[in-house]
Protein backbone atom coordinates (compact mmCIF):
# COMPACT_ATOMS: atom_id res chain seq x y z
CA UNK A 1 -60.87 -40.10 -108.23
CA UNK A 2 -61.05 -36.19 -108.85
CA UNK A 3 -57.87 -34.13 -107.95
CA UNK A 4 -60.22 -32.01 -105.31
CA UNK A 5 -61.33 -35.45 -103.44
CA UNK A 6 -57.99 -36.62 -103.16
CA UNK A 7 -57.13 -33.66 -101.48
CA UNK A 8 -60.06 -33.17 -99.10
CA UNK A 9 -59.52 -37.12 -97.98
CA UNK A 10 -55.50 -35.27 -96.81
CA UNK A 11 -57.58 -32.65 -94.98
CA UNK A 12 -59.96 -35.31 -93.58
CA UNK A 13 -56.73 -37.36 -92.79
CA UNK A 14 -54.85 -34.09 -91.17
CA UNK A 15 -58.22 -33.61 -88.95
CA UNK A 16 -57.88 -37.40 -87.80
CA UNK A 17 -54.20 -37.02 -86.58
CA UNK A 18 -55.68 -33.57 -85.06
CA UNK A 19 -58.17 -35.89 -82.80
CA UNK A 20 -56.04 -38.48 -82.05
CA UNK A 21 -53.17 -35.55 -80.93
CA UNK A 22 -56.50 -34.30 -78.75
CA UNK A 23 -56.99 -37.81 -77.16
CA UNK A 24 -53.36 -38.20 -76.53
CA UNK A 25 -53.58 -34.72 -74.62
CA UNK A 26 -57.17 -35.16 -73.09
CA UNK A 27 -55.89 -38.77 -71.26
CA UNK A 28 -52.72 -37.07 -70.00
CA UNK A 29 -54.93 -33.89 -68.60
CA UNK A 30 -57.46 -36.19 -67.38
CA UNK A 31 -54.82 -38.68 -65.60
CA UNK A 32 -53.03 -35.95 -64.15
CA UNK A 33 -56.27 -33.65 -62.81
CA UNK A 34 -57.51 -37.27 -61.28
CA UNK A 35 -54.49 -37.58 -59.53
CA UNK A 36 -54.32 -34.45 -57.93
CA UNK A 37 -58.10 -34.93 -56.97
CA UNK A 38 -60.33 -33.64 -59.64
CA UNK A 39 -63.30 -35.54 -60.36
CA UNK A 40 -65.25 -36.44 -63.17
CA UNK A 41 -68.63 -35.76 -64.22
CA UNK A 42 -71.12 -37.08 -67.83
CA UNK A 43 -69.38 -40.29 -68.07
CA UNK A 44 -72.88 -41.65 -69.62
CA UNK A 45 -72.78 -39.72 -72.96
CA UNK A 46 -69.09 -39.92 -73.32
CA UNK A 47 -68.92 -42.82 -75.39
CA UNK A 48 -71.91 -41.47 -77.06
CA UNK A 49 -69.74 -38.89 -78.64
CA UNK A 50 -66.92 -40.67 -79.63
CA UNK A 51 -69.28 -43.06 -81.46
CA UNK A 52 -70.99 -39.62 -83.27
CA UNK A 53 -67.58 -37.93 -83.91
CA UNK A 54 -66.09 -41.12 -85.38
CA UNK A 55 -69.32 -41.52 -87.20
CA UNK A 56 -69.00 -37.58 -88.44
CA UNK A 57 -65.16 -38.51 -89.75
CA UNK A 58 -66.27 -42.00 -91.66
CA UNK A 59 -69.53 -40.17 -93.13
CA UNK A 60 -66.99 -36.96 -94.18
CA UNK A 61 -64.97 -39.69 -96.27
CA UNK A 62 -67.78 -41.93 -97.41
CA UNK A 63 -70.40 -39.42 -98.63
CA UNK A 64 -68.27 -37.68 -101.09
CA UNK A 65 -67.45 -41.27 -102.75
CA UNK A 66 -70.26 -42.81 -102.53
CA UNK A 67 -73.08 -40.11 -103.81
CA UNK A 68 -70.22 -38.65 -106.34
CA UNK A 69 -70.18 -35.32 -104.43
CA UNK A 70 -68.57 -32.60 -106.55
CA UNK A 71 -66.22 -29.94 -105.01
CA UNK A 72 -68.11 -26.54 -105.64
CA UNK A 73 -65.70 -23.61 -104.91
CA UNK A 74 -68.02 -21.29 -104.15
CA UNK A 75 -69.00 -23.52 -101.06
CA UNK A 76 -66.02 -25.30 -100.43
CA UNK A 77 -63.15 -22.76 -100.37
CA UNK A 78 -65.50 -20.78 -97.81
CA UNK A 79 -66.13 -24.12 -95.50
CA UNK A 80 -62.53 -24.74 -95.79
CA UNK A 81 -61.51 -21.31 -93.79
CA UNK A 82 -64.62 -21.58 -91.65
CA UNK A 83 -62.21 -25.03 -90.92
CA UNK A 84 -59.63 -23.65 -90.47
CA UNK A 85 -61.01 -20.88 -87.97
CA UNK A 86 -62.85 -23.14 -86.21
CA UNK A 87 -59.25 -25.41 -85.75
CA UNK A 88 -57.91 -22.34 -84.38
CA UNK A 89 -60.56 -21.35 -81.90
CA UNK A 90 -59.81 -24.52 -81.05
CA UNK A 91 -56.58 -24.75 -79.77
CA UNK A 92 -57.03 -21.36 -78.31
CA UNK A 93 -59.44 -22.75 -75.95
CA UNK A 94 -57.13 -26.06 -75.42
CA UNK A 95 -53.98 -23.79 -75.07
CA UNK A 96 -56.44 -21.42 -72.79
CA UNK A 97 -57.36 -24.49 -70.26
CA UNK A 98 -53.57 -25.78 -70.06
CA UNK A 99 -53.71 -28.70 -68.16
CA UNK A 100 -57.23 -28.56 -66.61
CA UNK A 101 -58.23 -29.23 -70.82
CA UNK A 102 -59.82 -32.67 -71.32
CA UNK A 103 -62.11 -34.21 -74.06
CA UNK A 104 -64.60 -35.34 -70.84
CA UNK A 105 -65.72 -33.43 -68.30
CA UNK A 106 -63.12 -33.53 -65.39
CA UNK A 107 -62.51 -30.94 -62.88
CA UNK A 108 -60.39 -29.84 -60.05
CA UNK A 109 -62.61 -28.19 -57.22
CA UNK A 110 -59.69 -25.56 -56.03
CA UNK A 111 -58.64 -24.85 -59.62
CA UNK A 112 -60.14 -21.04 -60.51
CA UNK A 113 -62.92 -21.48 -63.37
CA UNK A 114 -61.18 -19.88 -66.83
CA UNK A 115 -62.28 -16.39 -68.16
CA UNK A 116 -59.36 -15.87 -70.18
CA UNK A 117 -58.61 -15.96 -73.61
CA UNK A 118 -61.49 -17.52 -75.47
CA UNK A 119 -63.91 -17.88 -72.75
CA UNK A 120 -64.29 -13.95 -72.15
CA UNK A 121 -66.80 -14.22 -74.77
CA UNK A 122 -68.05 -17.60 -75.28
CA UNK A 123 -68.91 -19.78 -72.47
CA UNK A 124 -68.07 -22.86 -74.58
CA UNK A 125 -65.50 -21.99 -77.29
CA UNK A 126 -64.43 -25.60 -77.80
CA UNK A 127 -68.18 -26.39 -78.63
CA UNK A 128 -68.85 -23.23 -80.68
CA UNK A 129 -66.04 -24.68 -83.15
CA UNK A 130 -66.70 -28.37 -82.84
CA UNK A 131 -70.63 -26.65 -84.08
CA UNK A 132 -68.42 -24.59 -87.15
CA UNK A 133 -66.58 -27.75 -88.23
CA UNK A 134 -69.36 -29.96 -88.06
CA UNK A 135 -70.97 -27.99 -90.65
CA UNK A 136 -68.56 -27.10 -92.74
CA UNK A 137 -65.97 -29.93 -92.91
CA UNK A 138 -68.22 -31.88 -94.68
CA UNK A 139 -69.22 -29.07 -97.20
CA UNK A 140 -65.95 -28.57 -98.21
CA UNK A 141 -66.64 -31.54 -100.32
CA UNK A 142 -70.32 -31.22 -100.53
CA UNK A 143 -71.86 -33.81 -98.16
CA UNK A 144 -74.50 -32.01 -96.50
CA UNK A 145 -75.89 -35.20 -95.34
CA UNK A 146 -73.05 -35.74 -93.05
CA UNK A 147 -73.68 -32.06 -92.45
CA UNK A 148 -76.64 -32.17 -91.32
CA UNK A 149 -77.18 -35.39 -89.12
CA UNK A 150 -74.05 -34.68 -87.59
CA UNK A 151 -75.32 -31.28 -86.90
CA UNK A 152 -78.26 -32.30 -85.56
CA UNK A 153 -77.43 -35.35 -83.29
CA UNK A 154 -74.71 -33.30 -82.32
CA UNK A 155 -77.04 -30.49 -81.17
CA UNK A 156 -78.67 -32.85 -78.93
CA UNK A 157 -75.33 -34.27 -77.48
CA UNK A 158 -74.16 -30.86 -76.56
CA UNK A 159 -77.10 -30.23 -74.66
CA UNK A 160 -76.53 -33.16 -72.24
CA UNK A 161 -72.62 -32.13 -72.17
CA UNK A 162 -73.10 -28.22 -71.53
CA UNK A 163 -75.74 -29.20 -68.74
CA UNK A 164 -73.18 -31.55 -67.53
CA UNK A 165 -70.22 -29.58 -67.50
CA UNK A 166 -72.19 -26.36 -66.00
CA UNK A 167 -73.25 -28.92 -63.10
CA UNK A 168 -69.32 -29.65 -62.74
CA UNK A 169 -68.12 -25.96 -63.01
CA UNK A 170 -70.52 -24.82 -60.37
CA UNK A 171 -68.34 -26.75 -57.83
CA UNK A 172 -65.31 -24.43 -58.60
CA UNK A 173 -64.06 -20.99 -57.71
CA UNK A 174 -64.60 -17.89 -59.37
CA UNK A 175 -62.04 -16.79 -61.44
C-alpha cells in the first residue's frame, strides 16, 4: 500500500471519529430540545442521509484501493486544506447553535433563530462545508467518483433538508 494511502485512510479514520463525536452530540441536543418541547421536522429523508454519508465514507476508502488511485499533490494537498476549512466552518456553526445543534431538524419554538457567528453570512454554514468536504475529501486521494455521486445525490438531499428546515425555522422568533 503507498505511504500517501496509508495516511489518507488516518484522515478518513479521524473524519469517522469526527461523525460519530457529531452523533454523540446531535442525540444529546436532540434529547434535551425534545424534552423541553422542541419538535421535530424531515424525519423521512433522515435515514436517507445517513445511508449517503456512510456510503460517501466507505466509497472515500474503497475507491482509492480498488481503481489504484494515485495521490497527486497538486490536487490533494489543496483538497486537504479545503478539509480542513470546511471541518472548521464546521464546528463554528456547531459551537454557534450550542445546544439547539442537531444532525436532524429539531427545533424549539421560543428559542431566537441564530444570526451569529457563521450564519451572518451563510444561511446554512453546516451545509456549505458538508458541500466543501464532499468534494474534496475524496480528491485528496483522487476518487472523483466518490466525488462526484456523492456530490450530486447529495445536492438533491439538501434540497429536501433546506426546504425542511426553512419550514421548521419559520415557526421561531426573530433573532
Amino acid at each position: 500500500m503507498q505511504p500517501s494511502l496509508v495516511l489518507y485512510e488516518v484522515l478518513i479514520a479521524a473524519v469517522v471519529i469526527e461523525r460519530c463525536a457529531e452523533l454523540v452530540l446531535s442525540e444529546k441536543n436532540a434529547r434535551a430540545l425534545l424534552a423541553r418541547g422542541a419538535f421535530e421536522r424531515g424525519r423521512g429523508h433522515y435515514p436517507s442521509m445517513v445511508a449517503l454519508h456512510a456510503a460517501f465514507i466507505a466509497g472515500c476508502v474503497l475507491e482509492p484501493l480498488l481503481f489504484d488511485r494515485p495521490f497527486i499533490p497538486q490536487l490533494g494537498i489543496p483538497m486537504l486544506l479545503v478539509v480542513v476549512a470546511a471541518q472548521s466552518v464546521r464546528w463554528w456553526a456547531i459551537a454557534t447553535l450550542g445546544v439547539h445543534w442537531s444532525t436532524r431538524v429539531v427545533v424549539l419554538p421560543t428559542a431566537p433563530r441564530v444570526a451569529s457567528g457563521p450564519y451572518r453570512w451563510l444561511p446554512h454554514p453546516n451545509y456549505a462545508a458538508v458541500v466543501a468536504e464532499g468534494i474534496a475529501l475524496p480528491l485528496v486521494h483522487s476518487a472523483w467518483i466518490t466525488a462526484l455521486v456523492f456530490t450530486a445525490l447529495n445536492a438533491w438531499l439538501l434540497s429536501v433538508r433546506i426546504r425542511a428546515e426553512d419550514a421548521a425555522l419559520t415557526a421561531m422568533r426573530p433573532a
